[in-house]
C-alpha atoms as a PDB file:
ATOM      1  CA  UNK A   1     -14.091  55.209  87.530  1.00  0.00           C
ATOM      2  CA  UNK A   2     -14.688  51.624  86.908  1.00  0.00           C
ATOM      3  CA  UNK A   3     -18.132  50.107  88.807  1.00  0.00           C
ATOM      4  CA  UNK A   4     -16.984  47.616  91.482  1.00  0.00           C
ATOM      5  CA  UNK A   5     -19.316  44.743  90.875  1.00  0.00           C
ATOM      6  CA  UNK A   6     -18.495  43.148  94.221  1.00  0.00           C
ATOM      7  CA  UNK A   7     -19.219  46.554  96.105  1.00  0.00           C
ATOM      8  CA  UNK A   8     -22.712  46.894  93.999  1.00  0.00           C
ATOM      9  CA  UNK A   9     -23.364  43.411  94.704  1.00  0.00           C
ATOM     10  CA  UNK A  10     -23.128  43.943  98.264  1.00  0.00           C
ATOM     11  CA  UNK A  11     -25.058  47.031  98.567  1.00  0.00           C
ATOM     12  CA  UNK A  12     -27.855  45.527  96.630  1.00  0.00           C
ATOM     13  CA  UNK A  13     -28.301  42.017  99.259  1.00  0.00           C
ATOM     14  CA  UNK A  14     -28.292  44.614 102.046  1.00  0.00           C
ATOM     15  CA  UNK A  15     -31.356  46.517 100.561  1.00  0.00           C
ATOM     16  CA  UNK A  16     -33.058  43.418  99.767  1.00  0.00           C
ATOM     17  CA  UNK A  17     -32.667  41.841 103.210  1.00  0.00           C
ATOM     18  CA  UNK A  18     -33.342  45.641 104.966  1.00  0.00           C
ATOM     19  CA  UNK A  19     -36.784  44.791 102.688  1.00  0.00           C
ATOM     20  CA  UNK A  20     -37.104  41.589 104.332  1.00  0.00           C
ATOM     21  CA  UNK A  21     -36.788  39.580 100.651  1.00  0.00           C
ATOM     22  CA  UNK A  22     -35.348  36.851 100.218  1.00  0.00           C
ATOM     23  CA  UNK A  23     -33.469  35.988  96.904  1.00  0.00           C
ATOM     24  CA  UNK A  24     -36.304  33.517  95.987  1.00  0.00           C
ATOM     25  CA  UNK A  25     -39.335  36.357  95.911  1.00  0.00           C
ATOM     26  CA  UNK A  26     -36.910  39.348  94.689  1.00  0.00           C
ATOM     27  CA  UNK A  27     -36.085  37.078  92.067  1.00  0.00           C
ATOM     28  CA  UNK A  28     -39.970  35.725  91.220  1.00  0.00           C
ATOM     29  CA  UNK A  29     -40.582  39.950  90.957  1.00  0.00           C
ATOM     30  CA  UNK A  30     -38.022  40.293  88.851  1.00  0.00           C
ATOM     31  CA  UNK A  31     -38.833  37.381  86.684  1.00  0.00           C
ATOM     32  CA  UNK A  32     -34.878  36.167  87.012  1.00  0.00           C
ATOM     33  CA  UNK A  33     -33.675  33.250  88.173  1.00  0.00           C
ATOM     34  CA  UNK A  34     -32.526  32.977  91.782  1.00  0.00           C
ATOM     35  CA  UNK A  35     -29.017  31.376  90.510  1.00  0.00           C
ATOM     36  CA  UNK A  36     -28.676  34.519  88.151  1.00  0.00           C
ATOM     37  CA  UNK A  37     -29.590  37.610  91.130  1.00  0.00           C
ATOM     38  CA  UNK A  38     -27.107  35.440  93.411  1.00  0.00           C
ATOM     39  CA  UNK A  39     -24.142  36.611  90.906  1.00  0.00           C
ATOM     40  CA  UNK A  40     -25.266  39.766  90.842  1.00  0.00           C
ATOM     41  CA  UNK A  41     -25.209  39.639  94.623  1.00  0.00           C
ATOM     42  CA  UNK A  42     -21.720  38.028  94.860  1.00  0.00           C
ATOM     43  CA  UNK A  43     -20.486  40.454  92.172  1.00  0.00           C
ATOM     44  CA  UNK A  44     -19.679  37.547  90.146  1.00  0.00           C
ATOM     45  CA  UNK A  45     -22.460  38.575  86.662  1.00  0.00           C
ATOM     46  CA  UNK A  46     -22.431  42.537  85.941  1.00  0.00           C
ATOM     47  CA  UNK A  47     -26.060  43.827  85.757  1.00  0.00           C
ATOM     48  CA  UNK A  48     -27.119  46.262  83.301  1.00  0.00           C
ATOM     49  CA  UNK A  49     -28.502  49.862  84.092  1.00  0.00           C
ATOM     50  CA  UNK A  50     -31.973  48.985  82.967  1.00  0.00           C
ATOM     51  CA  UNK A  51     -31.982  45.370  85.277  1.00  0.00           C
ATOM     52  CA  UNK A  52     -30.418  47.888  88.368  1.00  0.00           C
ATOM     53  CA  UNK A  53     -33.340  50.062  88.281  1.00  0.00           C
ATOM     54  CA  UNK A  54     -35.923  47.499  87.889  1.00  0.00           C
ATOM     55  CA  UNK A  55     -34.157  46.212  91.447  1.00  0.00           C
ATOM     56  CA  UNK A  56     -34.461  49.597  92.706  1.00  0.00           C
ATOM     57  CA  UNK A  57     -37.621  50.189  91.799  1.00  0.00           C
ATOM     58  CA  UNK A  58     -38.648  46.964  93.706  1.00  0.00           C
ATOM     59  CA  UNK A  59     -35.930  47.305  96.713  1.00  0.00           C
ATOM     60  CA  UNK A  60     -37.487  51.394  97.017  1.00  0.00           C
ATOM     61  CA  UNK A  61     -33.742  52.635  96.935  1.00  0.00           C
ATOM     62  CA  UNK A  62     -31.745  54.923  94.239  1.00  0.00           C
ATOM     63  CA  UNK A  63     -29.406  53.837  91.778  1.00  0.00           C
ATOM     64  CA  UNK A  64     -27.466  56.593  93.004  1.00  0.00           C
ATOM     65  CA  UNK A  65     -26.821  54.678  96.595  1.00  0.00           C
ATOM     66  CA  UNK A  66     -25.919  51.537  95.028  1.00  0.00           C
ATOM     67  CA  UNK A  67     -23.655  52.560  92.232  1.00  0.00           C
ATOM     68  CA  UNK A  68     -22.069  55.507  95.299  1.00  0.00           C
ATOM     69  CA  UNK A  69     -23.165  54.520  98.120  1.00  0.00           C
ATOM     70  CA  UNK A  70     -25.084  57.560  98.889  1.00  0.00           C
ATOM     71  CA  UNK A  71     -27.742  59.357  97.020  1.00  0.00           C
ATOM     72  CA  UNK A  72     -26.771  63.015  97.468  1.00  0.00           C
ATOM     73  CA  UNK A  73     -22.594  62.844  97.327  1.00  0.00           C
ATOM     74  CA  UNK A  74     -20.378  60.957  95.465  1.00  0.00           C
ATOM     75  CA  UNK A  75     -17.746  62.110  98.177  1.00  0.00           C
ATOM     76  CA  UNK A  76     -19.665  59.633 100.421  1.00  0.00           C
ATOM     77  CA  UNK A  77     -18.140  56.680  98.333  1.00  0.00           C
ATOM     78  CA  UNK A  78     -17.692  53.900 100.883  1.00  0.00           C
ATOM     79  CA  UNK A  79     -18.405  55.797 103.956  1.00  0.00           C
ATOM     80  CA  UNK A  80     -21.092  53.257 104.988  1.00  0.00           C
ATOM     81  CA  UNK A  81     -18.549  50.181 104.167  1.00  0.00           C
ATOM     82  CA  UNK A  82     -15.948  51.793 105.785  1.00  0.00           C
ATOM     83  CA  UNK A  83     -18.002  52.961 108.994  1.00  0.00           C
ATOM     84  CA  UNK A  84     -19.344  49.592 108.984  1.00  0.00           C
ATOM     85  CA  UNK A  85     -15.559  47.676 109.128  1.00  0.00           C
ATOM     86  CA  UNK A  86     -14.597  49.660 111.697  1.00  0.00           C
ATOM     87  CA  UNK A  87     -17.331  48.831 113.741  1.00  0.00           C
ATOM     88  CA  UNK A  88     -16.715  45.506 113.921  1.00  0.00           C
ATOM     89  CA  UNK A  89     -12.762  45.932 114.671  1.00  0.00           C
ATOM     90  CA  UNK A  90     -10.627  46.042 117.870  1.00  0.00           C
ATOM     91  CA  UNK A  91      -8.894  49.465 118.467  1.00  0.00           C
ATOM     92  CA  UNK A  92      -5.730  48.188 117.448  1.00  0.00           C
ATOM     93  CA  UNK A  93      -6.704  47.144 113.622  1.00  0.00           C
ATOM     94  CA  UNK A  94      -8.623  50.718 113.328  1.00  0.00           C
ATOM     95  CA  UNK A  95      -5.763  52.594 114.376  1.00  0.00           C
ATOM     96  CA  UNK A  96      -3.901  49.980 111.753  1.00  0.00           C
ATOM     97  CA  UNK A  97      -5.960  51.141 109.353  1.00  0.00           C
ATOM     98  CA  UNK A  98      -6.107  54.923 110.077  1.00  0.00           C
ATOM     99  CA  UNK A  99      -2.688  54.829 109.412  1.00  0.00           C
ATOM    100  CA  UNK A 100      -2.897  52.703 106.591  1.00  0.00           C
ATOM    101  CA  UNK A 101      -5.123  55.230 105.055  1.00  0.00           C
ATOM    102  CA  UNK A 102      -3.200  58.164 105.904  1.00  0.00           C
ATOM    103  CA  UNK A 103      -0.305  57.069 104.209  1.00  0.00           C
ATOM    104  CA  UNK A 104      -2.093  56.119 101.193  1.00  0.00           C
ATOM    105  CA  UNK A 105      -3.824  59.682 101.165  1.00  0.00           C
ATOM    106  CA  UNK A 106      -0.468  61.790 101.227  1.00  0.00           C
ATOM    107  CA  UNK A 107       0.040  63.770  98.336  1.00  0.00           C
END
């Protein structure tokens, strides 16, 4: 499976702002500039493995629940993004997209 860069981007500016961080003083930590961990945020630069954990280290979060989105099960890939979108919809577009999903996940 290819790493979504936009997906690891995202999960990454929720667990800095859940920290209370700004870019600014996650980026002074890091000794980055605040330019390069907005890419990484946006999904727009890829970040290495070694530059991930540093962030993790710092953020207090796994690799695991940035690169899967959950750090016991892979299985859980997306739940959160997915639970999250479907808060913020009417009925009508989550039954639109139970149904979208159900006919994507026929065999």
């Amino acid at each position: 499976m290819a790493l979504d860069y936009n997906i690891i981007g995202e999960r990454l500016k929720k667990a800095r702002t859940d920290n209370n961080l700004t870019q600014e003083k996650l980026a002074e930590k890091l000794d980055v500039s605040i330019a390069f961990l907005s890419r990484i945020e946006r999904g727009s630069s890829h970040i290495s493995l070694k530059r991930l954990s540093q962030i993790c280290d710092i953020l207090g979060i796994s690799e695991g629940s940035i690169l899967n989105g959950s750090s016991n099960n892979s299985n859980t890939y997306l739940s959160s993004e997915f639970e999250d979108i479907l808060k913020n919809t009417t009925p009508e577009k989550q039954k639109l997209i139970y149904k979208i999903a159900k006919v994507i996940n026929e065999d």
